[in-house]
N, C-alpha and C. Protein backbone atom coordinates (compact mmCIF):
# COMPACT_ATOMS: atom_id res chain seq x y z
N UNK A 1 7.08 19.18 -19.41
CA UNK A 1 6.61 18.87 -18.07
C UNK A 1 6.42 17.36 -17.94
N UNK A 2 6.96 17.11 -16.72
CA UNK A 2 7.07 15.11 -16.50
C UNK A 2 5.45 15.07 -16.13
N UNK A 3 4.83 13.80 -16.60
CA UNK A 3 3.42 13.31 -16.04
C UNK A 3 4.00 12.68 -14.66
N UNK A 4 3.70 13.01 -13.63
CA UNK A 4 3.80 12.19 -12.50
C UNK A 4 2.75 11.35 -11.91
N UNK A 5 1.64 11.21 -13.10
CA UNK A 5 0.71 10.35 -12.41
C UNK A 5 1.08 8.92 -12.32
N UNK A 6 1.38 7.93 -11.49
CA UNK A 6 1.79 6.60 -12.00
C UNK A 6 0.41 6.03 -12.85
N UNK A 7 1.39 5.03 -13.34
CA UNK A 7 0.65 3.96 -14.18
C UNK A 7 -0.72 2.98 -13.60
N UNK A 8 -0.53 2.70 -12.34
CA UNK A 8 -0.68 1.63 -11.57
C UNK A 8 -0.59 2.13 -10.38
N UNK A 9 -1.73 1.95 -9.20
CA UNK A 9 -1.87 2.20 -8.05
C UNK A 9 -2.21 0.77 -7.59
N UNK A 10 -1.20 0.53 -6.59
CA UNK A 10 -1.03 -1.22 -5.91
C UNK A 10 -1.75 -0.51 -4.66
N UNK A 11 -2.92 -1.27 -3.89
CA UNK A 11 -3.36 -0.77 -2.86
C UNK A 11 -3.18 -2.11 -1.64
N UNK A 12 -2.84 -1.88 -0.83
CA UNK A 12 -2.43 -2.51 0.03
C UNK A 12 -2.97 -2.52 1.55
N UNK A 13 -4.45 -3.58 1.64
CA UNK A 13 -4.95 -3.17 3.22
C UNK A 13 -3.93 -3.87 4.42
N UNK A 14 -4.06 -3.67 5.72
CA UNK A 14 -2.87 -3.53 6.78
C UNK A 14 -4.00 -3.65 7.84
N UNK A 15 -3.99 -5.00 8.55
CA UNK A 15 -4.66 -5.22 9.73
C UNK A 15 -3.65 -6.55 10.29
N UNK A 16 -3.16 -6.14 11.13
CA UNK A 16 -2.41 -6.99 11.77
C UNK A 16 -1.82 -8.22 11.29
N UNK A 17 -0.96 -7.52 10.55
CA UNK A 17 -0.19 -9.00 9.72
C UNK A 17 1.47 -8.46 9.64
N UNK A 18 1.85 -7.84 10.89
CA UNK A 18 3.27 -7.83 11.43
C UNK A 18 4.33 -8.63 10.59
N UNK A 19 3.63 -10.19 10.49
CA UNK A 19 4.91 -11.48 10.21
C UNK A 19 4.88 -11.46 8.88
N UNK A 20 3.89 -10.76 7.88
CA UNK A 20 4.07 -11.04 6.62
C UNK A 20 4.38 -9.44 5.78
N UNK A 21 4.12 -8.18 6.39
CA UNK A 21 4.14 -7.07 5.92
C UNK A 21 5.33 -6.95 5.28
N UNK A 22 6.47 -7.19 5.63
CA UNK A 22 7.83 -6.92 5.42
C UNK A 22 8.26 -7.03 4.14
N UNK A 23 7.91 -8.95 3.95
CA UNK A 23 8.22 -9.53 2.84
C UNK A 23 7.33 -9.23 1.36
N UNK A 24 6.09 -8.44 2.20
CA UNK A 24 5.20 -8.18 0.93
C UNK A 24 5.47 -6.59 -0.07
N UNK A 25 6.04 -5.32 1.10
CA UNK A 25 6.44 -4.38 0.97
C UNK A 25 7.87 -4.91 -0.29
N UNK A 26 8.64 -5.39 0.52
CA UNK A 26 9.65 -5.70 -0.39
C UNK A 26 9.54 -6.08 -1.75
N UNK A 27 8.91 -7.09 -1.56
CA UNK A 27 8.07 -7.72 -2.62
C UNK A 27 7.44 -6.81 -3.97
N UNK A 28 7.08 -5.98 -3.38
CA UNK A 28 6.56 -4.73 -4.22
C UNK A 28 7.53 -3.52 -4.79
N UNK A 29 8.28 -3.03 -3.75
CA UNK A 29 9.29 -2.29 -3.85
C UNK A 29 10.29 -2.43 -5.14
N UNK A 30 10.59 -3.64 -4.81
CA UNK A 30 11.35 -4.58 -5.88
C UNK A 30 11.30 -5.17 -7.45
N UNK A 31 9.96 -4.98 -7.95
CA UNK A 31 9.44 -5.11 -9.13
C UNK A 31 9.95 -4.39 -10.34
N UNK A 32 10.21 -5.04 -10.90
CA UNK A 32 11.09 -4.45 -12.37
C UNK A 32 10.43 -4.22 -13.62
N UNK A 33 8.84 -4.21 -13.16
CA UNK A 33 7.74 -3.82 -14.35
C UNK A 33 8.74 -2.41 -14.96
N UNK A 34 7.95 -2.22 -16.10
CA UNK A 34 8.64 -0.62 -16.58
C UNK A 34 8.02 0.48 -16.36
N UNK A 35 6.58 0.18 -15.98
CA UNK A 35 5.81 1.21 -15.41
C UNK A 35 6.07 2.00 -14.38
N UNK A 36 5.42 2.77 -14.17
CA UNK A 36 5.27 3.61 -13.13
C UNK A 36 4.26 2.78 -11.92
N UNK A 37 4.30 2.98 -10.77
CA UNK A 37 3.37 2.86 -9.84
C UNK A 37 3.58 3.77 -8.00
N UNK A 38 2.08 3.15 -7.79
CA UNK A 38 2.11 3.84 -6.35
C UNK A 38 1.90 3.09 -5.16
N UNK A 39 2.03 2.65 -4.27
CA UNK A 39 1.82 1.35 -3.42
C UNK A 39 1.10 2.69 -2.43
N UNK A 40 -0.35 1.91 -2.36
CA UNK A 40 -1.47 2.81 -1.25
C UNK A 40 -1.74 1.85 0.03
N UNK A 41 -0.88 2.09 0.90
CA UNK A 41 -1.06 1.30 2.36
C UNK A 41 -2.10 2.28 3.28
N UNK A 42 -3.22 1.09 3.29
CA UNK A 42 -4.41 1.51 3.71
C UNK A 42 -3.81 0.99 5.69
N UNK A 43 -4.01 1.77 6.46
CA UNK A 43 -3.97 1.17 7.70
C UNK A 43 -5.47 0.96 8.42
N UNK A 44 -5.53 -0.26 8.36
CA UNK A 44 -7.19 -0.50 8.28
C UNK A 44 -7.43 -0.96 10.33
N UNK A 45 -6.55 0.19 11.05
CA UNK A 45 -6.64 -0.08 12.72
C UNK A 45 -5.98 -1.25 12.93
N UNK A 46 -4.91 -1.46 11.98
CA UNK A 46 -3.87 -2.78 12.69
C UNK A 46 -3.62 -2.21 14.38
N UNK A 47 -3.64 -3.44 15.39
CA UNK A 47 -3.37 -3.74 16.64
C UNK A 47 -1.75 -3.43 16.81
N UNK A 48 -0.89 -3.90 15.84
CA UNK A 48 0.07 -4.72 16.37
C UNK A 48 1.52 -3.66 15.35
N UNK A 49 2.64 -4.13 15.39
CA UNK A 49 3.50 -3.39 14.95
C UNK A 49 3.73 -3.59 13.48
N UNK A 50 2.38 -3.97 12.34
CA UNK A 50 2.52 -3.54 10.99
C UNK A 50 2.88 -2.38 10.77
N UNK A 51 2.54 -1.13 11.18
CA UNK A 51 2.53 0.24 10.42
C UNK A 51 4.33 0.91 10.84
N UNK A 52 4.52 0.15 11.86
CA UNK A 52 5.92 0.37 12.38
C UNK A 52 7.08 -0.27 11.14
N UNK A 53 6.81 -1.19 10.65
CA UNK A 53 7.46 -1.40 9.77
C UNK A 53 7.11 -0.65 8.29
N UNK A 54 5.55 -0.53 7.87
CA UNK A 54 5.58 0.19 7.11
C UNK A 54 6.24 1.55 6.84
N UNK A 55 6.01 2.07 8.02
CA UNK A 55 7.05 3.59 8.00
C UNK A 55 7.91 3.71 7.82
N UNK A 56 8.39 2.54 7.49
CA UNK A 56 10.15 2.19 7.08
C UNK A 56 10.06 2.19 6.26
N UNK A 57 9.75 1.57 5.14
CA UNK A 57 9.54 1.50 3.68
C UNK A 57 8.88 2.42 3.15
N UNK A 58 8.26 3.44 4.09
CA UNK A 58 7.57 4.64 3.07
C UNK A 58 8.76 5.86 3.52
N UNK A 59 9.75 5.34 4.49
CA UNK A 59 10.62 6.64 4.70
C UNK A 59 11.58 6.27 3.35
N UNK A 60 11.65 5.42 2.71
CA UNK A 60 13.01 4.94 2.13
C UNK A 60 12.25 5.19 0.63
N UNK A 61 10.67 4.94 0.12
CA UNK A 61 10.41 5.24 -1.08
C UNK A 61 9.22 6.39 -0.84
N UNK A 62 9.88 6.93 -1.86
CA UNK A 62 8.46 8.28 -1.54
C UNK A 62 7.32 8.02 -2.48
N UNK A 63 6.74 6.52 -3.41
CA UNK A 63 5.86 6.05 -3.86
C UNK A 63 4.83 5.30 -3.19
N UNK A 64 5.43 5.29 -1.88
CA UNK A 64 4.25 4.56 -0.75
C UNK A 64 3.61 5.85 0.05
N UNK A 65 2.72 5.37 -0.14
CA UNK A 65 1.57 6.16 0.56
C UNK A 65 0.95 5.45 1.46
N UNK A 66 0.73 6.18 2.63
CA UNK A 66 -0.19 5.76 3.77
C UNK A 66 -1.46 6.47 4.09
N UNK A 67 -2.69 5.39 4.14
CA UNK A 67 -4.20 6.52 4.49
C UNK A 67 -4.39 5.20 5.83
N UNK A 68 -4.56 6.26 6.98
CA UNK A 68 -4.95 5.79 8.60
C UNK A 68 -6.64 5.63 8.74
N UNK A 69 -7.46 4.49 8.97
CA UNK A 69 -8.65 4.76 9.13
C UNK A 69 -8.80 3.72 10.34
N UNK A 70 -9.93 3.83 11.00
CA UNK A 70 -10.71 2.17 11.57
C UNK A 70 -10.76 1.36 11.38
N UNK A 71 -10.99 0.30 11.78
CA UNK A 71 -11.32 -0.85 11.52
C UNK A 71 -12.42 -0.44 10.48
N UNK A 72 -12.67 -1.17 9.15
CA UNK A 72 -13.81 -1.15 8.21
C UNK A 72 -13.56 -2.65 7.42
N UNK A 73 -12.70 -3.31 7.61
CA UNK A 73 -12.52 -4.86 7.44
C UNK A 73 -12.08 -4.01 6.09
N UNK A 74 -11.70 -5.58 5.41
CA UNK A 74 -11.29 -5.88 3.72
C UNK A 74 -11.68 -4.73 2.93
N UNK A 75 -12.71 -5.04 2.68
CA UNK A 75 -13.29 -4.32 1.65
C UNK A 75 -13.71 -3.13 1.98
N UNK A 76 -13.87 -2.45 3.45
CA UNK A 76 -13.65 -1.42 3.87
C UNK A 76 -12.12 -0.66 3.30
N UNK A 77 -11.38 -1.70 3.66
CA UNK A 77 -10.14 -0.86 3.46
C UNK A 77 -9.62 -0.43 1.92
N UNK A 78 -9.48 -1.45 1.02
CA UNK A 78 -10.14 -1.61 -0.21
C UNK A 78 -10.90 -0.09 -0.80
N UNK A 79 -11.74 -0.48 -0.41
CA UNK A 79 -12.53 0.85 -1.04
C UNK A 79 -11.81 2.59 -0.71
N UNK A 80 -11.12 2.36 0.59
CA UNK A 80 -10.46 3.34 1.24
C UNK A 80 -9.42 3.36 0.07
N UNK A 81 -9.12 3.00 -0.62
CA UNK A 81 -7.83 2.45 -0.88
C UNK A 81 -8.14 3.17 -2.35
N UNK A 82 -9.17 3.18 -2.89
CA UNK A 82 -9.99 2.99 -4.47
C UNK A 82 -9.77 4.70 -4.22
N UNK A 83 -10.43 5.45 -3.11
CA UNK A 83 -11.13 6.51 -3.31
C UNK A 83 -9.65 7.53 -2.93
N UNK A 84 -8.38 6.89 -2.61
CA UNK A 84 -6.98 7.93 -2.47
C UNK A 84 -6.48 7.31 -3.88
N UNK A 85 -6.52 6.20 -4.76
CA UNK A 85 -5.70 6.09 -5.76
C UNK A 85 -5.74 7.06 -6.87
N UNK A 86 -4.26 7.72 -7.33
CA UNK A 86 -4.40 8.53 -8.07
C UNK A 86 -3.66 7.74 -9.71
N UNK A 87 -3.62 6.23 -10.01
CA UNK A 87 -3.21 5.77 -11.14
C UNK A 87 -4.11 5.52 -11.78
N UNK A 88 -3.62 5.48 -12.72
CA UNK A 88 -4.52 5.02 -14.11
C UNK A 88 -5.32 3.66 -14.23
N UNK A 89 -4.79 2.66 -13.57
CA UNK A 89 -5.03 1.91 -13.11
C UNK A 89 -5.16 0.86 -11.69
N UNK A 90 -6.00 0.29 -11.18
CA UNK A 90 -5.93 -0.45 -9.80
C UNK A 90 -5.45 -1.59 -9.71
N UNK A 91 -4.74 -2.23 -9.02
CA UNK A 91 -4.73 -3.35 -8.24
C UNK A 91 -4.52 -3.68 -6.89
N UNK A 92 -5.12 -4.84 -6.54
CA UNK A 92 -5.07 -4.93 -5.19
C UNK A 92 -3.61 -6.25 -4.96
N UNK A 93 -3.22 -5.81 -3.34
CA UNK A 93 -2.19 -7.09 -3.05
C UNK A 93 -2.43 -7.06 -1.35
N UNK A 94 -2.93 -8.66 -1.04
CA UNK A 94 -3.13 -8.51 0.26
C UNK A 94 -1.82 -8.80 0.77
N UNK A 95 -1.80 -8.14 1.93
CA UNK A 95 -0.79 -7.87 3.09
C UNK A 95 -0.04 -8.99 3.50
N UNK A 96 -0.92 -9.94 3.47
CA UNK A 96 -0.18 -11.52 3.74
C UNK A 96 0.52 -12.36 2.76
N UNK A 97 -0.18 -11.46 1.21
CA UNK A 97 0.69 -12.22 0.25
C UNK A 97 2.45 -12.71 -0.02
């Protein structure tokens, strides 16, 4: 039986950062670690057409995950982010990176 837990849960908060989401998704997508991982896109009540692009990149990898909440700022989302990760380990990558 395969372990499907990833290695690494990348959590990713999402408040209106449209101009940088793209390049950061990619960015992630793209990584040639040998591990396993899970990219957790927190939608922390972005305004604007971030999640529109996210849905693109979670239709194309089935390792992105999306959790929809309110506005709860950073570390709201963050924590949102802590309490769906199912890896062995956390890290965080902001949205604008």
């Amino acid at each position: 039986m395969e372990n499907t837990t990833p290695a690494v849960s990348i959590i990713v908060p999402v408040y209106n950062v449209e101009q940088y989401i793209g390049r950061c998704l990619n960015s992630l997508v793209n990584q040639t670690c040998s591990c396993s991982y899970e990219i957790v896109v927190v939608n922390d009540g972005t305004r604007d057409n971030s999640m529109d692009i996210v849905d693109k990149y979670a239709r194309k990898h089935d390792f992105i995950r999306i959790i929809n909440q309110e506005n709860k700022g950073i570390s709201g989302a963050r924590n949102t982010g802590i309490l769906n990760a199912i890896g062995e380990y956390i890290a965080f990558v902001d949205s604008d990176d």
